[in-house]
PDB file of N, CA and C in Angstrom:
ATOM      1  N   UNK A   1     -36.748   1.418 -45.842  1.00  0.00           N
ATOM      2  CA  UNK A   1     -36.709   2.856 -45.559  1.00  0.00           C
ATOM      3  C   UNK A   1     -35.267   3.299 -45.283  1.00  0.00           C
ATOM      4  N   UNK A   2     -34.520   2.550 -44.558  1.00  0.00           N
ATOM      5  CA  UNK A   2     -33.403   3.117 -44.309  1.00  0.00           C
ATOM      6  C   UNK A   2     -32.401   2.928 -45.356  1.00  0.00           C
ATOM      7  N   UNK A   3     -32.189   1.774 -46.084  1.00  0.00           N
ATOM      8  CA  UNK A   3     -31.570   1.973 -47.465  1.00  0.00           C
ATOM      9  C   UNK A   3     -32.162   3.326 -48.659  1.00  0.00           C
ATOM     10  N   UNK A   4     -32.972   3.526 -48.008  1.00  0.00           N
ATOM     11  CA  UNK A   4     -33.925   4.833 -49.142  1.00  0.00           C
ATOM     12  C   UNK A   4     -33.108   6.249 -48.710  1.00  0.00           C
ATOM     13  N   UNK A   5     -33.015   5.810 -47.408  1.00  0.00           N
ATOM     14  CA  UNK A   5     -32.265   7.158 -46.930  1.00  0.00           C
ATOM     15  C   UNK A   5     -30.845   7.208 -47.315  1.00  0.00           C
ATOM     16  N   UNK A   6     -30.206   5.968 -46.955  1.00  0.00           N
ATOM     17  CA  UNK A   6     -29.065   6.138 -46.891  1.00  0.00           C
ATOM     18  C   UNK A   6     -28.417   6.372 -48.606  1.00  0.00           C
ATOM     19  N   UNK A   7     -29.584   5.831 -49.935  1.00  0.00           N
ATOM     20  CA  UNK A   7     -29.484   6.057 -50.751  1.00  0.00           C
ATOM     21  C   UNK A   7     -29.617   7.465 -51.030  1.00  0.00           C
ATOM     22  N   UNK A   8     -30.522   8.325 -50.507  1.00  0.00           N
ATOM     23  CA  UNK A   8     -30.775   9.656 -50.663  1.00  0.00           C
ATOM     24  C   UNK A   8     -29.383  10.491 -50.305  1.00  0.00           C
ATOM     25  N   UNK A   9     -28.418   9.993 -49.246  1.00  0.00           N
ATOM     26  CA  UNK A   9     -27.550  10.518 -48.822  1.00  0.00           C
ATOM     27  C   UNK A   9     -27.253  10.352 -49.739  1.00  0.00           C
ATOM     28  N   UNK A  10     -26.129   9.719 -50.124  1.00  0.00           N
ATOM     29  CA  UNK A  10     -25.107   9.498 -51.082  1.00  0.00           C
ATOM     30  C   UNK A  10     -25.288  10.108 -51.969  1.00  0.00           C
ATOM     31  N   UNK A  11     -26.688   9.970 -52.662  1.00  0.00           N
ATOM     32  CA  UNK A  11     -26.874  11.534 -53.922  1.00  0.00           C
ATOM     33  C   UNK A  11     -26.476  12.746 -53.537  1.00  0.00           C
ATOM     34  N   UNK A  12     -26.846  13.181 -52.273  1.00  0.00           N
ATOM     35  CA  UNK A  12     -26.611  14.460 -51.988  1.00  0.00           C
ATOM     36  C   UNK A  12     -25.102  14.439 -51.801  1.00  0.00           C
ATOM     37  N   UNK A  13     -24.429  13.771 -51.199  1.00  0.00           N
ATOM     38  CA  UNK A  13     -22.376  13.739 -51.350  1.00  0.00           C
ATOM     39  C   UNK A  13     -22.704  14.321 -52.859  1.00  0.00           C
ATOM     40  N   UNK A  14     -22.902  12.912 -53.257  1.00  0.00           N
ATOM     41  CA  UNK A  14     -22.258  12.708 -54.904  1.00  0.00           C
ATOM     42  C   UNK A  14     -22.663  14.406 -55.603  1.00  0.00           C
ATOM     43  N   UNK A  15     -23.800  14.692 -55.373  1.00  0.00           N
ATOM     44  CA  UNK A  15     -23.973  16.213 -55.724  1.00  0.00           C
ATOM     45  C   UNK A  15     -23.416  17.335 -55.170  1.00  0.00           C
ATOM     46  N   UNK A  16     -22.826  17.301 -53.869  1.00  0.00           N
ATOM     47  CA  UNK A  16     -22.190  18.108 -53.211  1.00  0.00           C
ATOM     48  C   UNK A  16     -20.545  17.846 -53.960  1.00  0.00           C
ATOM     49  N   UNK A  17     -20.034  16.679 -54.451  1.00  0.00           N
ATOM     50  CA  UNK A  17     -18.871  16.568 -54.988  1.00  0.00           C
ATOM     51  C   UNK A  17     -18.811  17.795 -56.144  1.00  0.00           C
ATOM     52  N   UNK A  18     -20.024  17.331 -57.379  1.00  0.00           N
ATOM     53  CA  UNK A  18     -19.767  18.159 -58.376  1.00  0.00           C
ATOM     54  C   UNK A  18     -19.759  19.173 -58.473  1.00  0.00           C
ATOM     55  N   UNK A  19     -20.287  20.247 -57.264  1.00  0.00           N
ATOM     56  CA  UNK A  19     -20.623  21.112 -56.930  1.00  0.00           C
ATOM     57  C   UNK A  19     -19.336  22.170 -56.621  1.00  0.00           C
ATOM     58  N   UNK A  20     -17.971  21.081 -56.610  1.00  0.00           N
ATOM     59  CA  UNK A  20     -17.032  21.567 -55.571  1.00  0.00           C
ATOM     60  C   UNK A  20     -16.790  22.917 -56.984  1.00  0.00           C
ATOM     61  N   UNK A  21     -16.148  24.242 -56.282  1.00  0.00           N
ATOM     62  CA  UNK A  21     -16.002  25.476 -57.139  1.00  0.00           C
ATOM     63  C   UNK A  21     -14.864  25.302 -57.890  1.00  0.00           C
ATOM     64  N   UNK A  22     -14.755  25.197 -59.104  1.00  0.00           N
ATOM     65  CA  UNK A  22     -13.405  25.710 -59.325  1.00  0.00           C
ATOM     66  C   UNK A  22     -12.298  26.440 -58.814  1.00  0.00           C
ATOM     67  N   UNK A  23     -11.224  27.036 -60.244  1.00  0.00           N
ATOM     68  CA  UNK A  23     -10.483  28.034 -59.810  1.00  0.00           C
ATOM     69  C   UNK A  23     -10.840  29.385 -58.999  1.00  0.00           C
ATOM     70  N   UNK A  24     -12.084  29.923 -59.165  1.00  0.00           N
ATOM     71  CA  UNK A  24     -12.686  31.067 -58.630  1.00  0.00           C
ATOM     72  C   UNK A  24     -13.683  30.940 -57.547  1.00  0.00           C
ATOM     73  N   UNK A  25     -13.487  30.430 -56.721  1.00  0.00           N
ATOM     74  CA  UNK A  25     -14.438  29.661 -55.469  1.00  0.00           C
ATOM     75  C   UNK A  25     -15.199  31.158 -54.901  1.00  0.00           C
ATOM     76  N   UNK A  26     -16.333  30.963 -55.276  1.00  0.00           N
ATOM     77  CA  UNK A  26     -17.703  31.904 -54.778  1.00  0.00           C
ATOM     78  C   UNK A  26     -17.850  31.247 -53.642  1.00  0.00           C
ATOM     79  N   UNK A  27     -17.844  32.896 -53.010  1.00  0.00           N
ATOM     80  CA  UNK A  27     -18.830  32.438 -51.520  1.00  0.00           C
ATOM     81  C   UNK A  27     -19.642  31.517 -51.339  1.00  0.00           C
ATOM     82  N   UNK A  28     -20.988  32.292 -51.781  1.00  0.00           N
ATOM     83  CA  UNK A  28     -21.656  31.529 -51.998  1.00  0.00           C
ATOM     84  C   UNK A  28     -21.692  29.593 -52.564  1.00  0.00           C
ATOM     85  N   UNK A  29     -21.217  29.530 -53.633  1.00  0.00           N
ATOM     86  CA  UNK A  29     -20.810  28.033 -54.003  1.00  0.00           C
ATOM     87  C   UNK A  29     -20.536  27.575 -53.009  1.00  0.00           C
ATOM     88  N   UNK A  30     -19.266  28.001 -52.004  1.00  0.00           N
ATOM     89  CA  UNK A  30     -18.554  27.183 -50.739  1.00  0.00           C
ATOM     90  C   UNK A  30     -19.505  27.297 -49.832  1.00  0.00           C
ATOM     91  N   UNK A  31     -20.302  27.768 -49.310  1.00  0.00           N
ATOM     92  CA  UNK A  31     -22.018  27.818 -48.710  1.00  0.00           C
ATOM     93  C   UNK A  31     -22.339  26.595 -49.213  1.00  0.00           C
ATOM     94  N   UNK A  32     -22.626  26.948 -50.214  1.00  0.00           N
ATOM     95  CA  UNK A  32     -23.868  25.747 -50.775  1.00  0.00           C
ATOM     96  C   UNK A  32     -23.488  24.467 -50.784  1.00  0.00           C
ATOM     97  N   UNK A  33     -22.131  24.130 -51.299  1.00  0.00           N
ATOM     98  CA  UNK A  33     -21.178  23.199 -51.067  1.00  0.00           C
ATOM     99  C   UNK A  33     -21.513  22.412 -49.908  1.00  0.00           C
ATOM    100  N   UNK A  34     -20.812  23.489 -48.491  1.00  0.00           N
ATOM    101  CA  UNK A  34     -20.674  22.763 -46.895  1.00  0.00           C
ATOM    102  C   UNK A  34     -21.581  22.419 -46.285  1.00  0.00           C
ATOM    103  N   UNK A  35     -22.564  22.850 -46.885  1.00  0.00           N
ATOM    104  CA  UNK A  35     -24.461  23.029 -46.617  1.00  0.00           C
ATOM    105  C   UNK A  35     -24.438  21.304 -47.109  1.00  0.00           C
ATOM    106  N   UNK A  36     -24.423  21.282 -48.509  1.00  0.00           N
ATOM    107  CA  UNK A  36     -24.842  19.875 -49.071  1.00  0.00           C
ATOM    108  C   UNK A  36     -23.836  18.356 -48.270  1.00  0.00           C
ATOM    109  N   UNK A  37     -22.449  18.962 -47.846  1.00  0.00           N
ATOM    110  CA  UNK A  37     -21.927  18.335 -47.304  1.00  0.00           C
ATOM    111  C   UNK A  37     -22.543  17.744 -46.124  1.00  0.00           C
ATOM    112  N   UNK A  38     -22.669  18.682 -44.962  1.00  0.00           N
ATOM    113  CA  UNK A  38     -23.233  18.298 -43.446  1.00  0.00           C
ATOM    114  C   UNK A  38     -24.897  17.457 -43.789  1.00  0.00           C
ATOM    115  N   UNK A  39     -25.652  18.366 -44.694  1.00  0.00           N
ATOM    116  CA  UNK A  39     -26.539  17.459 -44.889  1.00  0.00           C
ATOM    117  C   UNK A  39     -26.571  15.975 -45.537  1.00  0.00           C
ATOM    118  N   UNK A  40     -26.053  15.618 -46.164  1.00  0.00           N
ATOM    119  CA  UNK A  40     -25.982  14.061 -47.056  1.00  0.00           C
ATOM    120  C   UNK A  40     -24.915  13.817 -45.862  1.00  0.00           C
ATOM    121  N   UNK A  41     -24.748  14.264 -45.045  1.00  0.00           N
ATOM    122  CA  UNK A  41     -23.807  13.189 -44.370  1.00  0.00           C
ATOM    123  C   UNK A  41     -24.746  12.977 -43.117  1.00  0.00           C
ATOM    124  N   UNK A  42     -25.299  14.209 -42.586  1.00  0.00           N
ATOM    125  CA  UNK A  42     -26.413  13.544 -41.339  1.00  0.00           C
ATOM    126  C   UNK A  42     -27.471  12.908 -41.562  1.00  0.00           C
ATOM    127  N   UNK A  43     -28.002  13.372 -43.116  1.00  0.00           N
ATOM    128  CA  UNK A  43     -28.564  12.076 -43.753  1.00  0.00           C
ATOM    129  C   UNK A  43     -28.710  10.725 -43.184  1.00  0.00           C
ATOM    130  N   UNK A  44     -27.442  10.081 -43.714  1.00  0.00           N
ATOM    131  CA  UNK A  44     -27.108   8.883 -43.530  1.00  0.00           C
ATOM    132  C   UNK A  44     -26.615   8.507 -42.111  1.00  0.00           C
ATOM    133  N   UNK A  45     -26.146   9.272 -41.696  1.00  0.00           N
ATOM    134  CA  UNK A  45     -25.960   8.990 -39.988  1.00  0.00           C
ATOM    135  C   UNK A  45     -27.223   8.889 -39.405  1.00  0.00           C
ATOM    136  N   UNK A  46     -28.062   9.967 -39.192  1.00  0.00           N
ATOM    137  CA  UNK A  46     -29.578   9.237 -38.640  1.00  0.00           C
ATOM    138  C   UNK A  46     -30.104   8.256 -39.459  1.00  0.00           C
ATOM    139  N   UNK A  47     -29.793   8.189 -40.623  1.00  0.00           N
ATOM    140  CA  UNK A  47     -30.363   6.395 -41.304  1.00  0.00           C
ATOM    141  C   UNK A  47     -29.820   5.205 -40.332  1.00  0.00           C
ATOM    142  N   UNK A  48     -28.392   5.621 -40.298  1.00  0.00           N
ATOM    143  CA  UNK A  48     -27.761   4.340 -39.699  1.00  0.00           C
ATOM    144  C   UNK A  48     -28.359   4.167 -38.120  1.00  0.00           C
ATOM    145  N   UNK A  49     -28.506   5.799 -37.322  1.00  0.00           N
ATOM    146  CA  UNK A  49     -28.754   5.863 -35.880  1.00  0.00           C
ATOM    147  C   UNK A  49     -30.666   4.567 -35.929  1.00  0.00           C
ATOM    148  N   UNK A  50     -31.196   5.075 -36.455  1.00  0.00           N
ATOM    149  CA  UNK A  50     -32.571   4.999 -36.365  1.00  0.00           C
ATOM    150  C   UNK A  50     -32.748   3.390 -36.411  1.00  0.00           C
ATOM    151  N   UNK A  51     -32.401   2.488 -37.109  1.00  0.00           N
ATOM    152  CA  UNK A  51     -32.086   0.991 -37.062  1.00  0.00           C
ATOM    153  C   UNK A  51     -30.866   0.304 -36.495  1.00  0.00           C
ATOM    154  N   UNK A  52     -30.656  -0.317 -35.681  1.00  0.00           N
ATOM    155  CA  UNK A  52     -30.067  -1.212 -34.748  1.00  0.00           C
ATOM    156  C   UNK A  52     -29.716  -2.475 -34.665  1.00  0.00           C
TER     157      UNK A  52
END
């Protein structure tokens, strides 16, 4: 389970990478962006918190 998660994170980085806006950075995009960021990263931090 916790490799499932911590795998789930990393998709969400890796999708939050491609995501990053170009030359014309939309609001929105940089939203959606910092959004995908904090999430795939607390993701994997409560993966890691939850096993010991």
């Amino acid at each position: 389970m916790k490799k499932l998660l911590i795998a789930v994170g990393v998709l969400i980085l890796t999708q939050a990478y491609w995501m990053i806006p170009g030359n014309t950075p939309d609001a929105l995009d940089w939203i959606l962006f910092v959004v995908l960021l904090v999430f795939g990263g607390w993701v994997i931090y409560d993966a890691m918190q939850t096993e010991k």
